[in-house]
N, C-alpha and C. Protein backbone atom coordinates (compact mmCIF):
# COMPACT_ATOMS: atom_id res chain seq x y z
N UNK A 1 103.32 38.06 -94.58
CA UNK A 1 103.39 39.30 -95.36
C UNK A 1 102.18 39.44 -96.28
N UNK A 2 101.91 40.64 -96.60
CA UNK A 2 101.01 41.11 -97.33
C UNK A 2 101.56 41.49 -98.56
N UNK A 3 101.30 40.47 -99.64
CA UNK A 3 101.67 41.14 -101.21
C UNK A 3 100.60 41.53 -101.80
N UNK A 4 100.96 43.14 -102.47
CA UNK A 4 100.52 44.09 -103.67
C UNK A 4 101.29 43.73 -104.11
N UNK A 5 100.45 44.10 -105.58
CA UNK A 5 101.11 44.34 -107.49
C UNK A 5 100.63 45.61 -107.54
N UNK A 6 101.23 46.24 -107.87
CA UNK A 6 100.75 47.18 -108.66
C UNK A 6 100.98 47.09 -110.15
N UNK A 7 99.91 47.14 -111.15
CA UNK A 7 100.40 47.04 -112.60
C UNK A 7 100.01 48.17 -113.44
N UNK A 8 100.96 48.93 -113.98
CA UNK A 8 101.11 50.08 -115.11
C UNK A 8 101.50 50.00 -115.96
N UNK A 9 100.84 51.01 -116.99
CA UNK A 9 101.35 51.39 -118.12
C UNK A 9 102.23 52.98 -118.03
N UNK A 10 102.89 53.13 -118.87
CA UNK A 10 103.26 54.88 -118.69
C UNK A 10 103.93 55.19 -120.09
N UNK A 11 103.64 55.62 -121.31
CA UNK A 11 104.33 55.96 -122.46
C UNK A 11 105.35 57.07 -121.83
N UNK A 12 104.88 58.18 -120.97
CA UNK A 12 105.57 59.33 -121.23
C UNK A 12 106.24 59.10 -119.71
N UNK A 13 105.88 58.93 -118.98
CA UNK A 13 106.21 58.61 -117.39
C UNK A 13 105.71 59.13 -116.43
N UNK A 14 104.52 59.82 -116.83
CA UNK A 14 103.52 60.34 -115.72
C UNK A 14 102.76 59.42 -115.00
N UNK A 15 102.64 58.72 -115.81
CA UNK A 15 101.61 57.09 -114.65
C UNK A 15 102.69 56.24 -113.75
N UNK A 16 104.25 56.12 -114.36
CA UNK A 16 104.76 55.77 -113.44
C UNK A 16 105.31 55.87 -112.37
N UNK A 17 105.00 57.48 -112.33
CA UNK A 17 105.26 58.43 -110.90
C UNK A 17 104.24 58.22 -110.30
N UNK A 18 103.18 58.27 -110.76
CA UNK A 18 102.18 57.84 -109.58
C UNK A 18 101.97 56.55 -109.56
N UNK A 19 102.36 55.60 -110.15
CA UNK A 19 102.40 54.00 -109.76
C UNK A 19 103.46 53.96 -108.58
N UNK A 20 104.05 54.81 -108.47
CA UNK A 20 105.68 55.02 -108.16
C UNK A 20 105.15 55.29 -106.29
N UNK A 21 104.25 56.54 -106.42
CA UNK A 21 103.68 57.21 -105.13
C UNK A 21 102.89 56.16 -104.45
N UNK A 22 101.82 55.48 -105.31
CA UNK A 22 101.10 54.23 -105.08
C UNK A 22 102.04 53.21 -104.09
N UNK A 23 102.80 52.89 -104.69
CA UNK A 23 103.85 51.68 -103.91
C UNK A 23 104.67 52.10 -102.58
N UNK A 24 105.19 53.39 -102.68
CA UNK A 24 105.71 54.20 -101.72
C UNK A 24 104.61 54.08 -100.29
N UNK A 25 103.69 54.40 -100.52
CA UNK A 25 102.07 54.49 -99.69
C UNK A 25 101.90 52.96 -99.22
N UNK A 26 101.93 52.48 -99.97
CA UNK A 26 101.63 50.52 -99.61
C UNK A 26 102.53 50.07 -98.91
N UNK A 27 103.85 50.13 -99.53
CA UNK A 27 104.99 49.61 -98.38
C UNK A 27 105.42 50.31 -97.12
N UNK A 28 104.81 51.58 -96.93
CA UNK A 28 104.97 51.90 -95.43
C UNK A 28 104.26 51.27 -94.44
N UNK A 29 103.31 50.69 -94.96
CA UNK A 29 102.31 49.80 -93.59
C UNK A 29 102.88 48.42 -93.25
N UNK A 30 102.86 48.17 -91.97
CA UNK A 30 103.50 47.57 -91.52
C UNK A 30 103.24 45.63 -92.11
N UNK A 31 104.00 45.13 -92.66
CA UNK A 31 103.62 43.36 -93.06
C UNK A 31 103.50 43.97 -94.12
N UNK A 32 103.55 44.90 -95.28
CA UNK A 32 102.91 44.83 -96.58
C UNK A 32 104.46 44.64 -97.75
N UNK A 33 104.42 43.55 -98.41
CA UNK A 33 105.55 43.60 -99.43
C UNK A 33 104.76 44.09 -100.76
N UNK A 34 105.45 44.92 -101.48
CA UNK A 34 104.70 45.70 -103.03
C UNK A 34 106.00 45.51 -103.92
N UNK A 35 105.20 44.91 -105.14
CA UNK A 35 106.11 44.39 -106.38
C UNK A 35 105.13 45.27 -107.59
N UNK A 36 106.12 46.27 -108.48
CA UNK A 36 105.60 47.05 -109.26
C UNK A 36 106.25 46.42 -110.80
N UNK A 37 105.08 46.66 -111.61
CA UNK A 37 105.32 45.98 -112.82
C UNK A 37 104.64 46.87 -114.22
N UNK A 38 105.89 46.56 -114.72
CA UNK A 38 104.81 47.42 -116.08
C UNK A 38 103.82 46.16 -116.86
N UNK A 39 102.92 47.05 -117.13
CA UNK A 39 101.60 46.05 -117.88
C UNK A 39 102.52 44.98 -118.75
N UNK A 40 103.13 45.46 -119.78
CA UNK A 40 104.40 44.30 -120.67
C UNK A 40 104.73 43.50 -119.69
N UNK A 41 105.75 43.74 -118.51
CA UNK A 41 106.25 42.30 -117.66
C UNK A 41 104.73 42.12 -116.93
N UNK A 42 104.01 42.48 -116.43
CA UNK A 42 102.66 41.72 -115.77
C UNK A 42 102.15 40.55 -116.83
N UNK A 43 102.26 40.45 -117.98
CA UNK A 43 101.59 39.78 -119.41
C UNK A 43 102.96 38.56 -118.65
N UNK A 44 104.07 39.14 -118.74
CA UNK A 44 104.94 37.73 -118.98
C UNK A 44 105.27 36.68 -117.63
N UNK A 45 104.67 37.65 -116.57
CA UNK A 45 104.94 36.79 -115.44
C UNK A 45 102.82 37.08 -114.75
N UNK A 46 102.17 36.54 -115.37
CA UNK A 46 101.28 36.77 -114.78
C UNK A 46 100.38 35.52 -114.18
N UNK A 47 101.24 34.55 -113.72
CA UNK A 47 100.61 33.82 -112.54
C UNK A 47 101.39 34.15 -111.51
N UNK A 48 102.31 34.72 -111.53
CA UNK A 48 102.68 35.63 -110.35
C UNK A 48 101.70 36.74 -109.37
N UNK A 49 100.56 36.87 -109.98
CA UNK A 49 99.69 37.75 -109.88
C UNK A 49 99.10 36.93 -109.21
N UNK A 50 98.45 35.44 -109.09
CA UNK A 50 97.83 34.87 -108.17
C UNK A 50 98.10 34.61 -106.65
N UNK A 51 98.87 35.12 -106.57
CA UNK A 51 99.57 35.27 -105.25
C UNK A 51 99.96 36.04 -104.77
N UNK A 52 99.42 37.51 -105.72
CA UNK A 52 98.96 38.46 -105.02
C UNK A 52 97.62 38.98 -104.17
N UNK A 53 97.92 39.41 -102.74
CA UNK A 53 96.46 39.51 -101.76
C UNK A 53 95.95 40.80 -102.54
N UNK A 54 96.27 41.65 -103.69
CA UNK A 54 95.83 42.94 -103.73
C UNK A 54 96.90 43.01 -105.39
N UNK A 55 95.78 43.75 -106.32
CA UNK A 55 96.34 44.31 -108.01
C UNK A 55 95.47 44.93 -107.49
N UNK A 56 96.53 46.66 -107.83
CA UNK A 56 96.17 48.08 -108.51
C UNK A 56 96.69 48.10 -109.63
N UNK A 57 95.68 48.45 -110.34
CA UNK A 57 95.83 48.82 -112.04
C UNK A 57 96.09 50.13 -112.51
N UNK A 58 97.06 50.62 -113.26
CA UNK A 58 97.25 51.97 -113.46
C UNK A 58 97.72 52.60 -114.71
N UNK A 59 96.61 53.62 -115.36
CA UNK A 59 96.82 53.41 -116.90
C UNK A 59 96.65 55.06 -117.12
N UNK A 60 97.96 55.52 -118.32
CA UNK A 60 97.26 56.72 -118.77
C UNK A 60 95.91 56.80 -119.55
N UNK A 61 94.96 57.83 -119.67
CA UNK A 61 94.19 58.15 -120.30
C UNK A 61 94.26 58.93 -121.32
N UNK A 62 94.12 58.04 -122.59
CA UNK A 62 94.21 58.45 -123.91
C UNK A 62 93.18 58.51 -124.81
N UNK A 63 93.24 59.62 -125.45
CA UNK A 63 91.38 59.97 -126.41
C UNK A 63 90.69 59.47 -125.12
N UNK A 64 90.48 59.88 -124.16
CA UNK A 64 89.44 59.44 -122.96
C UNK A 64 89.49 57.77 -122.97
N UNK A 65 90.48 57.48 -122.83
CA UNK A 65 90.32 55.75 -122.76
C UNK A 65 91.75 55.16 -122.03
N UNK A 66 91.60 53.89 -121.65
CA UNK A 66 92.76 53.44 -120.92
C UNK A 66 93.90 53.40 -122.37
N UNK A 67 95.07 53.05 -122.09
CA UNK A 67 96.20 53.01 -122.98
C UNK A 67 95.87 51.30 -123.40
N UNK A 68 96.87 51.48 -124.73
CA UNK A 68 96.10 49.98 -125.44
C UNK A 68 96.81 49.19 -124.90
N UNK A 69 98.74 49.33 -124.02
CA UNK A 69 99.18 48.62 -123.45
C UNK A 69 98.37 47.94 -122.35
N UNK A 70 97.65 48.86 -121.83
CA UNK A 70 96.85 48.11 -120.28
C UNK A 70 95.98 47.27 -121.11
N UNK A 71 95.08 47.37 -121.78
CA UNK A 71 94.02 46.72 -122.76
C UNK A 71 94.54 45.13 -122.60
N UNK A 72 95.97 45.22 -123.37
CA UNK A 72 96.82 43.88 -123.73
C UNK A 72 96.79 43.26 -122.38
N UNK A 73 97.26 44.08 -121.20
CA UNK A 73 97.29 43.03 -120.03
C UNK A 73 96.26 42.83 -119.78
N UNK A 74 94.71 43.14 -119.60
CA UNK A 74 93.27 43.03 -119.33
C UNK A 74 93.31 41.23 -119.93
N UNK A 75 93.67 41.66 -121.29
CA UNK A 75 93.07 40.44 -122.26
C UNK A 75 93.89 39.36 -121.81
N UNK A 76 95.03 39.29 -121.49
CA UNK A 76 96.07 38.43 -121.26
C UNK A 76 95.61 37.73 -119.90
N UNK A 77 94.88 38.77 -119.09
CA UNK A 77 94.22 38.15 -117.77
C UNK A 77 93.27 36.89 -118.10
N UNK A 78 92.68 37.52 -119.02
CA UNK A 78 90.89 36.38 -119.29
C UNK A 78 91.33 34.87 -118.78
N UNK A 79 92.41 34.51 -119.07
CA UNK A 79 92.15 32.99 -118.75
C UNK A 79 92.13 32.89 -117.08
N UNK A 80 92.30 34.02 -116.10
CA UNK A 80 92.20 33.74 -114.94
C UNK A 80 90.77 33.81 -114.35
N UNK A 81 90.26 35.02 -115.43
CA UNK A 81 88.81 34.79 -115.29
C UNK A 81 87.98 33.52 -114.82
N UNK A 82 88.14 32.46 -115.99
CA UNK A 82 88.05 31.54 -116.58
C UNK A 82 87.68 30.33 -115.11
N UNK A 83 88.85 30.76 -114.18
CA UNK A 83 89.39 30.01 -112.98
C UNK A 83 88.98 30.69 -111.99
N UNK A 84 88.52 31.90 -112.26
CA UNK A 84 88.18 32.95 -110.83
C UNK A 84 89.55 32.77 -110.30
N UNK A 85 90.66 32.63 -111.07
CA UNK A 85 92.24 33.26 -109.76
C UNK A 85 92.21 33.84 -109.20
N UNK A 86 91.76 35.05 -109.57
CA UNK A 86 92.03 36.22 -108.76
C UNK A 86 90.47 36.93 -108.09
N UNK A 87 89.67 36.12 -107.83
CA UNK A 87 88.06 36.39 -106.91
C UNK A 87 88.56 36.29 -105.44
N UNK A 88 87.91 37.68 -105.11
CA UNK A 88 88.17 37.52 -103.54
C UNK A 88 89.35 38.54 -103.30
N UNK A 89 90.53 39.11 -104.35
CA UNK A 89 91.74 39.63 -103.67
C UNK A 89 91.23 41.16 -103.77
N UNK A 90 91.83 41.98 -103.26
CA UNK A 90 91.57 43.26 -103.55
C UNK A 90 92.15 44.34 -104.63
N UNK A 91 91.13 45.04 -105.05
CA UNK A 91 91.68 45.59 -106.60
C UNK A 91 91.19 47.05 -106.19
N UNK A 92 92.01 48.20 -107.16
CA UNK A 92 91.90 49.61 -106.94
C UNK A 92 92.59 49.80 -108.53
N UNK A 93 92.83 50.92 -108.50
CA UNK A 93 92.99 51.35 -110.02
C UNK A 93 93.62 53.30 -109.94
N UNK A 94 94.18 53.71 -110.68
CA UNK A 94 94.69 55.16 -110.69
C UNK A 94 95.19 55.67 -112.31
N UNK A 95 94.83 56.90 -112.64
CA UNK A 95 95.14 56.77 -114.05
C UNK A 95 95.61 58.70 -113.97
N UNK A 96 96.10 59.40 -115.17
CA UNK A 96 96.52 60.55 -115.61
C UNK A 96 96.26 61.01 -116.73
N UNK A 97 96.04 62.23 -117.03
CA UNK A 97 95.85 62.62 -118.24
C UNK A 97 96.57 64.09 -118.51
N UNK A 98 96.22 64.45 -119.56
CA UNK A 98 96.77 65.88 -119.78
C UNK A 98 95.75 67.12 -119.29
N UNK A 99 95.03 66.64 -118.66
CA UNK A 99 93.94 68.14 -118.51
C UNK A 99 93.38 67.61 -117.19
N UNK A 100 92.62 68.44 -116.67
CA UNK A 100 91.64 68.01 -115.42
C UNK A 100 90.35 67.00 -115.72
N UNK A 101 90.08 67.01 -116.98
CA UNK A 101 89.05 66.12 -116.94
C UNK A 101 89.48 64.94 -117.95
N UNK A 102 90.04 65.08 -119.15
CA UNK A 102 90.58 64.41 -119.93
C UNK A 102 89.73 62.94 -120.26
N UNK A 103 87.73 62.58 -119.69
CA UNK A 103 87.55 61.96 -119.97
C UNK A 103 87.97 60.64 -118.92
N UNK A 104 89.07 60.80 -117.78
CA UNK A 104 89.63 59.95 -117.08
C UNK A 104 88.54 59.08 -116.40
N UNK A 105 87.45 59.34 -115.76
CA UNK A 105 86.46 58.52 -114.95
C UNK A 105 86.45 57.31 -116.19
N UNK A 106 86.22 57.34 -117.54
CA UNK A 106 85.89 56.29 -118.65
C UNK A 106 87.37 54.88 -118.43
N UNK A 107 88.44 55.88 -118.19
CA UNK A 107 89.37 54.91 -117.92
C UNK A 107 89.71 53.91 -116.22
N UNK A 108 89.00 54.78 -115.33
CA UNK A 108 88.60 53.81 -114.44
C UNK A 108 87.78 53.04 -114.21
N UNK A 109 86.76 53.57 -114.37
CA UNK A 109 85.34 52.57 -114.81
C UNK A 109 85.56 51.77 -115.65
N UNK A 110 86.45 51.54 -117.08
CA UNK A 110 87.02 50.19 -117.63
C UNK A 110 88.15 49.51 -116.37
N UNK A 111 88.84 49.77 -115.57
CA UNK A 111 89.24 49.01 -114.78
C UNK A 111 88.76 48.86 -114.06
N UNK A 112 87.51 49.72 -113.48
CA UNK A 112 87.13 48.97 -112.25
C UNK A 112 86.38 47.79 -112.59
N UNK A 113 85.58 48.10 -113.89
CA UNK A 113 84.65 46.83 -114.22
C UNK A 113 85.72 45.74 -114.62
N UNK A 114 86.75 45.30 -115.13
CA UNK A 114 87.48 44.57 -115.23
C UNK A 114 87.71 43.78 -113.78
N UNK A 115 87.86 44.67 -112.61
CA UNK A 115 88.13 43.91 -111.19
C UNK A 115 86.91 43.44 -110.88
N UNK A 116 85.63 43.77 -111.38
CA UNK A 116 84.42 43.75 -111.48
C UNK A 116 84.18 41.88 -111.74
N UNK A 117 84.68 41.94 -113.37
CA UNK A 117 84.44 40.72 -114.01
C UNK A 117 84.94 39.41 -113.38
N UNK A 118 86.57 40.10 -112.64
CA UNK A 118 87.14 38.72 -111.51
C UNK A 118 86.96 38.50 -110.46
N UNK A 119 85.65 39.18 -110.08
CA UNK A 119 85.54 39.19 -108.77
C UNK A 119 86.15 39.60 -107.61
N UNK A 120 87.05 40.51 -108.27
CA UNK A 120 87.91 41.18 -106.96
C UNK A 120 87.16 42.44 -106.31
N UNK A 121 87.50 43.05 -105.29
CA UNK A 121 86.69 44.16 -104.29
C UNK A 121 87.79 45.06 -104.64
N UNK A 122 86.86 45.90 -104.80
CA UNK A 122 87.69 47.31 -105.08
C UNK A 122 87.56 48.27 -104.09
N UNK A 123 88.78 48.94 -104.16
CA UNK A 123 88.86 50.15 -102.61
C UNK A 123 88.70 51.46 -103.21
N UNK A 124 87.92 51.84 -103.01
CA UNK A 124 87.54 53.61 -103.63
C UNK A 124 88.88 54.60 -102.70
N UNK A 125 88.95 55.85 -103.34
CA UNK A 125 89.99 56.84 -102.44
C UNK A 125 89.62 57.28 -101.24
N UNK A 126 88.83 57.16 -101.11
CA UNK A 126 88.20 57.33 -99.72
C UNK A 126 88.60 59.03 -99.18
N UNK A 127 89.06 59.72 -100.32
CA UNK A 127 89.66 61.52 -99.88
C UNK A 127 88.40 62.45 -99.79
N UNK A 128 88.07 63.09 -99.68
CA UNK A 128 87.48 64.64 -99.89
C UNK A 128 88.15 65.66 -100.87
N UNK A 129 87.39 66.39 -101.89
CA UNK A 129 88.24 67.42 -102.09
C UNK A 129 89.14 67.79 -102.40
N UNK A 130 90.15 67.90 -102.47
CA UNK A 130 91.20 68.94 -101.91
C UNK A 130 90.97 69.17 -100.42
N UNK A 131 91.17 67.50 -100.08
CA UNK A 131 90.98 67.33 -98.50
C UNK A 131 92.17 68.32 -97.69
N UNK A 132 93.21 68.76 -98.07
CA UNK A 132 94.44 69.60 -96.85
C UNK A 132 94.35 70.98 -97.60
N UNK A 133 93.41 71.75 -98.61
CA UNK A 133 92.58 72.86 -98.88
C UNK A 133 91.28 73.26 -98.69
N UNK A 134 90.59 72.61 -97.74
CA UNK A 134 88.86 72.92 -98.12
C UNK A 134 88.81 74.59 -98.52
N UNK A 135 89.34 74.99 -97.96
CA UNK A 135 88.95 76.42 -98.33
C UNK A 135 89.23 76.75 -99.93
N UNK A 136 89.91 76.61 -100.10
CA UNK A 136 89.80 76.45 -101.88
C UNK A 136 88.76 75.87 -102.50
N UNK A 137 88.12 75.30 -102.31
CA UNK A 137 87.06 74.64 -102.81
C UNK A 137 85.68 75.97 -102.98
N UNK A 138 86.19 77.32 -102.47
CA UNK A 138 85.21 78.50 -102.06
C UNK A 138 85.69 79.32 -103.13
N UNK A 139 86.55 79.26 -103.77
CA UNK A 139 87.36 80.50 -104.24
C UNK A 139 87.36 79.87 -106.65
N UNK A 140 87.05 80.91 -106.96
CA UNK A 140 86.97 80.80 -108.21
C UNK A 140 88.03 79.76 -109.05
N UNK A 141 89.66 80.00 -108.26
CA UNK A 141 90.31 79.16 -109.16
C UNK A 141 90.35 77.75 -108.58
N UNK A 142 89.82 77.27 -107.52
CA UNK A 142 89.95 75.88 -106.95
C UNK A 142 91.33 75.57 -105.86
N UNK A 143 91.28 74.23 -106.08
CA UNK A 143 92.57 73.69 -105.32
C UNK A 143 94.17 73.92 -106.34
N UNK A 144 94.75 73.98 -105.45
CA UNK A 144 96.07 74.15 -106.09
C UNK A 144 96.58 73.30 -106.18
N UNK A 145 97.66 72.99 -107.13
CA UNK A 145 98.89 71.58 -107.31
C UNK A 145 98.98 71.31 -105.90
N UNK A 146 99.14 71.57 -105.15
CA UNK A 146 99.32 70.93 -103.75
C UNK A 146 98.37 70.52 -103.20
N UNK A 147 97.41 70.52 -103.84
CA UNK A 147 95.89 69.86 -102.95
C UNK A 147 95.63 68.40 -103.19
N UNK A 148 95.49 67.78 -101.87
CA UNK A 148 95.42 66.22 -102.06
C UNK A 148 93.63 66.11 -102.90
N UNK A 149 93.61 65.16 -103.83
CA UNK A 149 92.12 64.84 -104.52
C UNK A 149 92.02 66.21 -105.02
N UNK A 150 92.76 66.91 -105.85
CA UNK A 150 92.16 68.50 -106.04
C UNK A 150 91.65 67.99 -107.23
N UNK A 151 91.41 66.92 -108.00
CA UNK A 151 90.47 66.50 -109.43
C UNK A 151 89.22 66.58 -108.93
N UNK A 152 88.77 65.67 -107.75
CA UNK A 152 87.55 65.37 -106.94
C UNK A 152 87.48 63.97 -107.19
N UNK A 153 88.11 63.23 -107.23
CA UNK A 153 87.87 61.94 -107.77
C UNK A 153 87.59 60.81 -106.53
N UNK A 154 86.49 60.14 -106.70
CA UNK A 154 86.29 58.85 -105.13
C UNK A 154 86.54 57.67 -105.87
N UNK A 155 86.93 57.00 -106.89
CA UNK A 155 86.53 56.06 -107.75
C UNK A 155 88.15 55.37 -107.13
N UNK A 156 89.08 56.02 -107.95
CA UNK A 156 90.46 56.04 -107.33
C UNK A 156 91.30 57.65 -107.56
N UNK A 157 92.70 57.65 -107.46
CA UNK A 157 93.29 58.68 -107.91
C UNK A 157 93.58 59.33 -109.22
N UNK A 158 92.97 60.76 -109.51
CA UNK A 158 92.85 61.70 -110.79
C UNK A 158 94.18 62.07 -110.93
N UNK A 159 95.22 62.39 -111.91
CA UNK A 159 96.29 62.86 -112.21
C UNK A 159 96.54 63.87 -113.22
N UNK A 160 96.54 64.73 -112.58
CA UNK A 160 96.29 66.16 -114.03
C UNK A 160 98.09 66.36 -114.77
N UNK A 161 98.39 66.18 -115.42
CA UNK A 161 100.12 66.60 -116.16
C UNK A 161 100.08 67.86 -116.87
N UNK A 162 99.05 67.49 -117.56
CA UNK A 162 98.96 68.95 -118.96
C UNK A 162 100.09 68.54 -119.68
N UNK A 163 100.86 69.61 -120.17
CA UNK A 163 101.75 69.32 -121.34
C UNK A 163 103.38 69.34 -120.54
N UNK A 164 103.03 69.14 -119.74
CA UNK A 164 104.10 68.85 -118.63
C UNK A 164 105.63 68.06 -118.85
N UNK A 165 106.92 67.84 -118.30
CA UNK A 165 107.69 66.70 -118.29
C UNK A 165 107.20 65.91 -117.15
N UNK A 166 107.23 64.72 -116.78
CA UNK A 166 107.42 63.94 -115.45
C UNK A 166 108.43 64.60 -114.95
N UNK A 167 107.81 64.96 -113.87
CA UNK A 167 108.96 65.74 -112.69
C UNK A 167 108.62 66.58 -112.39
N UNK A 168 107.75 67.65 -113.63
CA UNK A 168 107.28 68.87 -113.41
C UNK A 168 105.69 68.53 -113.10
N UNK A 169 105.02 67.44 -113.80
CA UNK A 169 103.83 66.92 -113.71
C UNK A 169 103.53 65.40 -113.65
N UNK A 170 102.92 64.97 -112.88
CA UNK A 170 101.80 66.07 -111.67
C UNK A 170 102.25 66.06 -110.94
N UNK A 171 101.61 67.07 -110.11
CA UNK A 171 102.22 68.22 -109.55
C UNK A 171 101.82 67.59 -107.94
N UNK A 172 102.68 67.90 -106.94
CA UNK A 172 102.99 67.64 -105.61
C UNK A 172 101.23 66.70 -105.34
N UNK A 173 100.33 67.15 -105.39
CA UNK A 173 99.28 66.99 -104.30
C UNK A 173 98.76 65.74 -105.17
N UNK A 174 98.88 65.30 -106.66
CA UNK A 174 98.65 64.26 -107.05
C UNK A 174 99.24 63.36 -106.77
N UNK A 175 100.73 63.99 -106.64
CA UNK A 175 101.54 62.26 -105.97
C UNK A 175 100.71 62.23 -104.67
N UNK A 176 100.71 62.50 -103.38
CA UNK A 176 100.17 62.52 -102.41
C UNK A 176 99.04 61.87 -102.21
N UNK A 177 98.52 62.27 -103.12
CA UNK A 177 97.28 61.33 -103.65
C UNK A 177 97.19 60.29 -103.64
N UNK A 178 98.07 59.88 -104.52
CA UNK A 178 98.77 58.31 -104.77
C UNK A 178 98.86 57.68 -103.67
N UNK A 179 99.91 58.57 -102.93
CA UNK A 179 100.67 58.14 -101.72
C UNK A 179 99.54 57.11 -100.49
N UNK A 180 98.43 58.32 -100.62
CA UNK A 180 97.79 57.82 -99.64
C UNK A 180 96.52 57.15 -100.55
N UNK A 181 96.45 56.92 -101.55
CA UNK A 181 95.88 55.48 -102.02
C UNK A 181 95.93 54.24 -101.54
N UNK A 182 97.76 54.49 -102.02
CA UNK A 182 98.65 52.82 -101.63
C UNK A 182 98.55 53.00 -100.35
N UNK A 183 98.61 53.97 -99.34
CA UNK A 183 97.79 53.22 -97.78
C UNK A 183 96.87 52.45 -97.54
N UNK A 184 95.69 53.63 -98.02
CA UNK A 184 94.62 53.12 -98.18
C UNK A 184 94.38 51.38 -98.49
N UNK A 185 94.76 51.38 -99.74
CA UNK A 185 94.74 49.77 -100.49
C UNK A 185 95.54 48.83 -99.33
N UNK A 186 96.78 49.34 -98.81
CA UNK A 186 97.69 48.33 -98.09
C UNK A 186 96.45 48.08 -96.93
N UNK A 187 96.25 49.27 -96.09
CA UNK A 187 95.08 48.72 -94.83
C UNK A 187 94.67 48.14 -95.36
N UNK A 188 93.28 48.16 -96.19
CA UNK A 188 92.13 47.38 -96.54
C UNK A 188 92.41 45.96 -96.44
N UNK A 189 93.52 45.98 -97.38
CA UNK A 189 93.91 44.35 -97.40
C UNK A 189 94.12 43.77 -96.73
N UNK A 190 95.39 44.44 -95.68
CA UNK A 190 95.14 43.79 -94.52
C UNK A 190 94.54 43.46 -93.18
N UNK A 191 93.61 44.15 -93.07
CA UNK A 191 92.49 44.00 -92.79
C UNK A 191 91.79 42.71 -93.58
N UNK A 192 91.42 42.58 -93.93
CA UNK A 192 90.76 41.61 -95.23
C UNK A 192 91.54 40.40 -94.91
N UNK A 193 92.97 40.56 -94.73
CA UNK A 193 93.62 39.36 -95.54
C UNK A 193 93.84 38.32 -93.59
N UNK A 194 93.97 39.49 -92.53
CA UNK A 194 93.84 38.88 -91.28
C UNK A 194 92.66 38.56 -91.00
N UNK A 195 91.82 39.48 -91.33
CA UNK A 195 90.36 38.67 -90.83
C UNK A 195 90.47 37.78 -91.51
N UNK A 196 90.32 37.20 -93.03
CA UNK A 196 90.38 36.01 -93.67
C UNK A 196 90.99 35.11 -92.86
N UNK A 197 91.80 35.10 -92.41
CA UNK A 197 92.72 34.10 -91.20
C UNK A 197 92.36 33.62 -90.77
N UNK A 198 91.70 34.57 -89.48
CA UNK A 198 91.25 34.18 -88.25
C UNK A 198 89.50 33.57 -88.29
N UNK A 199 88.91 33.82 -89.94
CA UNK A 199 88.43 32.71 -90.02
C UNK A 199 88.84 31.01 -90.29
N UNK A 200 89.18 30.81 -90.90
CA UNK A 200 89.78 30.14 -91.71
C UNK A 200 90.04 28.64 -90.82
């Protein structure tokens, strides 16, 4: 089997719908087991994490920055640093905010460089666009809530809420998003994690 973590933060519960979509996406591929954790239990069970083939990190974006809960699990990591535990597994990242831009790239780029520092490989979204709208992409108001990548984001997945409840935000095409992240991430790995094998 193929184990993902996925690890989040979510004050309001918009990151954990799409941590939520993330895992949904990962465990449909075939051999992949996914264990979802909030950043707090990742801190308390986190050599459990070494035995994960794959951590996605997933944080709201606040004042343009990751949430200080994710921060705490970052720091709580360092001693794996230390050991390179986790060099070599595969890492991705997904975050939300209240607006379309909200500053969010600042909060992936602190996680990606974090997967950066342990040497893990990171899987970009690999989407287009408002890849199942191109034609929106022509028209003054853009992609609609239903458009997969309608932020534009390649880094990982953008999550627009606005002043939203979870449930109402975000809106259809961001989960989707998600959805096909945690594919994304599940292939890669395994890919990665069989070739690793069949060297071996």
């Amino acid at each position: 089997m193929i184990n993902i973590v996925i690890v989040y933060h979510s004050h309001y519960g918009h990151t954990r719908l799409q941590a939520e979509a993330v895992a949904k996406g990962a465990a449909s591929v075939d051999r992949v087991n996914v264990t979802v954790l909030t950043a707090k239990d990742a801190v308390e069970r986190i050599d459990e994490l070494d035995r994960a083939d794959a951590i996605v990190f997933g944080s709201p974006t606040y004042m343009g920055s990751m949430a200080a809960e994710m921060k705490k699990f970052l720091e709580a990591a360092v001693p794996k640093w230390f050991t390179q535990a986790w060099k070599n597994k595969i890492a991705g990242a997904f975050t939300n905010s209240s607006s379309f831009s909200g500053d969010k790239l600042n909060t992936l780029m602190g996680l990606f460089i974090n997967a950066m520092q342990h040497g893990m490989i990171f899987v970009g979204l690999g989407l287009l666009p408002a890849a199942n709208e191109t034609e929106s992409m022509r028209t003054p108001t853009g992609p609609s809530p239903n458009a997969v990548n309608r932020v534009g984001s390649f880094i990982g997945p953008m999550a627009a809420s606005f002043q939203l409840n979870p449930g109402d935000g975000p809106p259809p095409g961001d989960l989707e998003t998600a959805r096909l992240y945690g594919i994304r991430v599940a292939e890669v790995t395994q890919q990665f994690v069989l070739g690793r094998k069949k060297t071996d």
